[in-house]
Protein backbone atom coordinates (compact mmCIF):
# COMPACT_ATOMS: atom_id res chain seq x y z
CA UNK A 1 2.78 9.79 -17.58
CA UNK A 2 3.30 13.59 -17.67
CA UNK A 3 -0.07 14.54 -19.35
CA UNK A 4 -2.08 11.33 -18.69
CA UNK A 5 -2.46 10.39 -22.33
CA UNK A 6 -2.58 7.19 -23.75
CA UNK A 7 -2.46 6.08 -27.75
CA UNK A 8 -2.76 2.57 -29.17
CA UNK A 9 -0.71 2.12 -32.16
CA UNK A 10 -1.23 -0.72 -34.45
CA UNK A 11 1.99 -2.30 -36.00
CA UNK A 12 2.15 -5.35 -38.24
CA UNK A 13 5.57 -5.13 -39.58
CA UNK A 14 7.73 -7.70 -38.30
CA UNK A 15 11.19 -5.17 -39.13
CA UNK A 16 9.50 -2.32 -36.63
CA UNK A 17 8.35 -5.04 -34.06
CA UNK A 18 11.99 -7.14 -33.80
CA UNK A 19 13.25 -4.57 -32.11
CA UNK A 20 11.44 -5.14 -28.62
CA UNK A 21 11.84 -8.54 -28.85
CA UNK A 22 14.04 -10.91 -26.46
CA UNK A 23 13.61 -7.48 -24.51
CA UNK A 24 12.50 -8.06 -20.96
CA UNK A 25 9.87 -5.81 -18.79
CA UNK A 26 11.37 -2.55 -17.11
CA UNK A 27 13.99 -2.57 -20.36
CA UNK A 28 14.14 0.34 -22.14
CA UNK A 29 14.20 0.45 -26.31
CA UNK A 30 15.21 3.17 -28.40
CA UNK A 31 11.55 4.29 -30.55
CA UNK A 32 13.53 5.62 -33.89
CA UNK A 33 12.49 2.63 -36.09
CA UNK A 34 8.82 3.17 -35.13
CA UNK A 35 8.57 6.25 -37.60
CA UNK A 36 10.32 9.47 -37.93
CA UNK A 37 7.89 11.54 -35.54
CA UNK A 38 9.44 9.12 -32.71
CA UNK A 39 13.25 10.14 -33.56
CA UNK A 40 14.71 10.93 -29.76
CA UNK A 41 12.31 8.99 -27.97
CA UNK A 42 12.95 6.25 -25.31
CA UNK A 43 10.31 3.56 -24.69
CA UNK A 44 10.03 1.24 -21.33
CA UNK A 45 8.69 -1.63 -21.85
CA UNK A 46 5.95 -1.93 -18.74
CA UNK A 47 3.92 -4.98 -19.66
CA UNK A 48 1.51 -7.22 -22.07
CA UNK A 49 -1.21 -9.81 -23.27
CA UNK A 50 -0.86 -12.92 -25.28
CA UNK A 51 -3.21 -13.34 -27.89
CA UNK A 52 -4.95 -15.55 -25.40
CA UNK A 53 -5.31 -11.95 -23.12
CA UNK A 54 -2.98 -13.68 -20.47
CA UNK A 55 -0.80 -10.84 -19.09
CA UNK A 56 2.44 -11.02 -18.46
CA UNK A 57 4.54 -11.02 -15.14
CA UNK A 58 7.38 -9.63 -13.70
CA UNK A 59 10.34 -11.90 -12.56
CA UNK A 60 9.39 -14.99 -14.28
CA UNK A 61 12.49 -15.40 -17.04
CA UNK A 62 10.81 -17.15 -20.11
CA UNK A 63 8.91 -16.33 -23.26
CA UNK A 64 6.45 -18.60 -22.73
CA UNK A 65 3.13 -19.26 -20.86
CA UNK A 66 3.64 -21.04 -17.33
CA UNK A 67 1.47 -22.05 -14.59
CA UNK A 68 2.37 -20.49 -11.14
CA UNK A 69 0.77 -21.41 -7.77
CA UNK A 70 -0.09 -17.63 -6.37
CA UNK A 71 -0.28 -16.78 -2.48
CA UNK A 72 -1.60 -13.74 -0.62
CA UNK A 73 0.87 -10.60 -1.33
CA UNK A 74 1.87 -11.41 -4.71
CA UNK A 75 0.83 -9.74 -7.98
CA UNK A 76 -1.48 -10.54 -10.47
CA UNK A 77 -3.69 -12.44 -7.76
CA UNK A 78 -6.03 -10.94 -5.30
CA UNK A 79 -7.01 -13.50 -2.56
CA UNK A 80 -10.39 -13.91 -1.57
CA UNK A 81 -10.32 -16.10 1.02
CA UNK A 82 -7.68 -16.18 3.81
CA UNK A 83 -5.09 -19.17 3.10
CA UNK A 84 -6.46 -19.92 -0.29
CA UNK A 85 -3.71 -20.35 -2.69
CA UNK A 86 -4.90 -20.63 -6.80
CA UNK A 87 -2.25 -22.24 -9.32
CA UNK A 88 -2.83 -19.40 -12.47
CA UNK A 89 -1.15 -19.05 -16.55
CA UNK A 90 0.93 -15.91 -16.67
CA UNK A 91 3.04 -15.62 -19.21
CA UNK A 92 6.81 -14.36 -18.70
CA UNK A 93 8.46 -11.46 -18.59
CA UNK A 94 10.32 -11.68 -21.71
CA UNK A 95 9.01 -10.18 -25.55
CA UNK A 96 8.28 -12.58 -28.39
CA UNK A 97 5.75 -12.78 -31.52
CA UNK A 98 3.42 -14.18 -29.37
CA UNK A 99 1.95 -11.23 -27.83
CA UNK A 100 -1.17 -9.10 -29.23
CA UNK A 101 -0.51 -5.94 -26.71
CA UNK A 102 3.28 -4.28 -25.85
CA UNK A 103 2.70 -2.08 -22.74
CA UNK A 104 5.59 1.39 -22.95
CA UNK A 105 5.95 4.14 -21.12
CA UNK A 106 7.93 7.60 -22.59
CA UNK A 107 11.28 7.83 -20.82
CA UNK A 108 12.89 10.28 -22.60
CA UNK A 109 10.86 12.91 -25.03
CA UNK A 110 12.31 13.38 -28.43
CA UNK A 111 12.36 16.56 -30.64
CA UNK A 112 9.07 16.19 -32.59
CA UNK A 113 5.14 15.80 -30.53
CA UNK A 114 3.45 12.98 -30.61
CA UNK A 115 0.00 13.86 -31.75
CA UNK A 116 -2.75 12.77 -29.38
CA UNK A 117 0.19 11.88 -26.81
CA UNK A 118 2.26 14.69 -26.20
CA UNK A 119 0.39 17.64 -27.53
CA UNK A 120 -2.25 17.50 -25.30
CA UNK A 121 -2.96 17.12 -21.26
CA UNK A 122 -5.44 14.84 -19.81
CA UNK A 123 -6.80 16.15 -16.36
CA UNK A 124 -6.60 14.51 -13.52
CA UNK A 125 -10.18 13.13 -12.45
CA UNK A 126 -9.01 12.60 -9.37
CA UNK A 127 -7.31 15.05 -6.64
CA UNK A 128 -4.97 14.21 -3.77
CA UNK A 129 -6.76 12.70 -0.77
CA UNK A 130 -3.75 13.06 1.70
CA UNK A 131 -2.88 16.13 3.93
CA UNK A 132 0.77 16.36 2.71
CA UNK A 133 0.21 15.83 -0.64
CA UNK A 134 -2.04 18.59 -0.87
CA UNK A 135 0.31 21.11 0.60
CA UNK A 136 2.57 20.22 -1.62
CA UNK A 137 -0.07 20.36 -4.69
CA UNK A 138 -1.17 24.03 -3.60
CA UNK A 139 1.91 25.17 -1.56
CA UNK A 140 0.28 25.71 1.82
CA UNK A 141 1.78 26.38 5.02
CA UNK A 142 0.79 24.18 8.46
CA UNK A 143 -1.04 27.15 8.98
CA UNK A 144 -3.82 27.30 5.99
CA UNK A 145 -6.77 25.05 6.23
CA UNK A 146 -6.32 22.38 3.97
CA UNK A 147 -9.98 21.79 4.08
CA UNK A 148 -10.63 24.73 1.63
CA UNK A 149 -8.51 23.34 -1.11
CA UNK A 150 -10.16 19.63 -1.58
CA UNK A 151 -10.36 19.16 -5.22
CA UNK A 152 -14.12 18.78 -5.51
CA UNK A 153 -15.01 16.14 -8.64
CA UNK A 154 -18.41 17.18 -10.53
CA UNK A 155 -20.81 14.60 -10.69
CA UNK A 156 -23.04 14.01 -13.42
CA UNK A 157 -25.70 16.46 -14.15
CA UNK A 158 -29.37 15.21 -13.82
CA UNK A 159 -32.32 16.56 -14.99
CA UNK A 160 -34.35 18.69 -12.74
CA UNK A 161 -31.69 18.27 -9.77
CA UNK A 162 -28.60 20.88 -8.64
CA UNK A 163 -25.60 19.83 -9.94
CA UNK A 164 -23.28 17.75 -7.11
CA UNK A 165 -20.23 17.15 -6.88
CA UNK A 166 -17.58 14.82 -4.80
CA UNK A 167 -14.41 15.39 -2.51
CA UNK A 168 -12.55 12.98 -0.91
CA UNK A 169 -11.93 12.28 2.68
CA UNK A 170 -8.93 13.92 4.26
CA UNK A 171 -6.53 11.53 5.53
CA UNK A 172 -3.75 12.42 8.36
CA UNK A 173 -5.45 15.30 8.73
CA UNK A 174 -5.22 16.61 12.99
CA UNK A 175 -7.77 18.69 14.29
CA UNK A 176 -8.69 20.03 17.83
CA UNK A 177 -10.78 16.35 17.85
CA UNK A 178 -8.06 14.30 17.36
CA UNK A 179 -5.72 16.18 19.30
CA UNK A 180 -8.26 15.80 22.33
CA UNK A 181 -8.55 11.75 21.79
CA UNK A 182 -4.80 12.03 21.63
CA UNK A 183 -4.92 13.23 25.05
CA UNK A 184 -7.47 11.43 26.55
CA UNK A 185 -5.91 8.00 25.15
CA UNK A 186 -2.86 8.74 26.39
CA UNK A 187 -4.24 10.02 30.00
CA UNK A 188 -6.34 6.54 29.72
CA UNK A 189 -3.29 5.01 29.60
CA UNK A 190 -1.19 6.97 32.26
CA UNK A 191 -3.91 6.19 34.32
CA UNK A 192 -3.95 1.96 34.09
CA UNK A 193 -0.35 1.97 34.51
CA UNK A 194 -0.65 4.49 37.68
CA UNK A 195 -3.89 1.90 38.97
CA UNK A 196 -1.43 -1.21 37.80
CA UNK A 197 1.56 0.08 40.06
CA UNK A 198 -0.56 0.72 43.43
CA UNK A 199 -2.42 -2.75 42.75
CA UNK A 200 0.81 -4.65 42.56
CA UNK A 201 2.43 -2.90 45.78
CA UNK A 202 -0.75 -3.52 47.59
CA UNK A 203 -0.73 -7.24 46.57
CA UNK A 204 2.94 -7.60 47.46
CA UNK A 205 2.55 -6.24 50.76
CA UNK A 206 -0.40 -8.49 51.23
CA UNK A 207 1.43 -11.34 50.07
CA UNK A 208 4.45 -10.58 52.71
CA UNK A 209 2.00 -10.63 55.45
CA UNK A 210 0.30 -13.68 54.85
CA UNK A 211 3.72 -15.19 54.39
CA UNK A 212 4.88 -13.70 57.47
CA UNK A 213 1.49 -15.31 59.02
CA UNK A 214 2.12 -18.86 57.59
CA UNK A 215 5.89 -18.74 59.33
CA UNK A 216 4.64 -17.52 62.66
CA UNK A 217 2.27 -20.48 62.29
CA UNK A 218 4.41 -22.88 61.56
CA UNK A 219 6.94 -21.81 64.17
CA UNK A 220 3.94 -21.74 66.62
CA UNK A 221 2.83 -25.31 65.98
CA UNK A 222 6.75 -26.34 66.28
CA UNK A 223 7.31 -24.96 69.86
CA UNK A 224 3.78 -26.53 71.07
CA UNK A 225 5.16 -29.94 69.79
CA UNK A 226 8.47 -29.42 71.64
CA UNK A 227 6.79 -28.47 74.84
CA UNK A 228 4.36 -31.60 74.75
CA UNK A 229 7.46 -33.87 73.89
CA UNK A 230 9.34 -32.43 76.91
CA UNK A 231 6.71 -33.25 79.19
CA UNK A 232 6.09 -36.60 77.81
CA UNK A 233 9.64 -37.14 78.80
């Protein structure tokens, strides 16, 4: 992961291979028995196909292929639908013969370089896209303009045209236009509570008088049927 390099090496000794197996994902194995050159080094196991080219997945404690029924949120299944669930063949998280590709990671670098691993550095095609993060790449202060130090990707070259290239949109980045719909949101919103407030104490005072209103009435039409009783009498 340090330089970005990747090698695929192809091993059909079962002696070299027994040592990853019964091994689970996220393990790590000691890399001595895979040649000299790899004396000191410390593999993590990360992943792997069958020979079918069925991958295999985290947390499910076999050696075997399985069935699973996959939801929204978990891996190895991207939903395209909303409530859609699909019943898909992983195959567990645990190393046997069966598998055609052993996905491992360098934990620990040994003495001698790896060549075509460690002795070279792959750039990085891509360039941070967040404000933070590219600060930290360049070691800016809150008062540089990040905008100046997007890391521009070339595109490629054709004939007869100016060369292009691409940068990424800054994210969480605050200018004086988002600072101003800050402020305006948040007047907006000072502003409906303010209208909210004098709307309810006008309703509640309209609502006292009306029942003030009702009780006079009823009172009123009381006392007229006393009096007309009385003179009944």
């Amino acid at each position: 992961p340090a330089t970005g390099c990747q090698k695929l090496l192809k091993i059909d000794d079962e002696k070299i291979l027994s040592v990853f197996y019964d091994k689970r994902i996220s393990q790590e194995v000691p890399a001595d028995r895979l040649g000299d050159e790899w004396k000191g080094y410390i593999l993590k196991i990360t992943g792997g196909n069958d020979l079918q080219g069925f991958c295999m997945m985290q947390g499910v404690l076999c050696n075997i292929r399985v069935r699973l029924l996959f939801k929204d949120g978990m891996p190895n299944y991207r939903m395209k639908r909303k409530g859609v669930r699909k019943r898909k063949s992983v195959r567990g998280c645990i190393v046997d013969s069966q598998l055609s590709v052993l996905d491992l990671v360098i934990v620990k670098k040994g003495d001698n370089e790896i060549p075509g691993l460690t002795d070279t550095t792959a750039p990085r095609r891509l360039g941070p896209k967040r404000v933070g993060k590219i600060r930290k790449l360049f070691a800016l202060s809150k008062e540089d303009d990040v905008r100046q130090y997007v890391v521009h990707r070339p595109l490629p070259e054709k004939e007869g045209r100016k060369p292009k290239s691409k940068a990424p949109k800054i994210q969480r980045l605050v200018t004086p236009v988002r600072i101003q719909r800050k402020r305006r949101v948040i007047a907006e919103r000072r502003q409906r509570t303010e209208k909210n407030r004098v709307e309810a104490a006008s309703y509640a005072k309209l609502l006292a008088q009306r029942q003030k209103e009702k009780r006079q009435a009823i009172l009123s039409r009381r006392r007229s049927s006393n009096r007309t009783s009385t003179s009944s009498a």
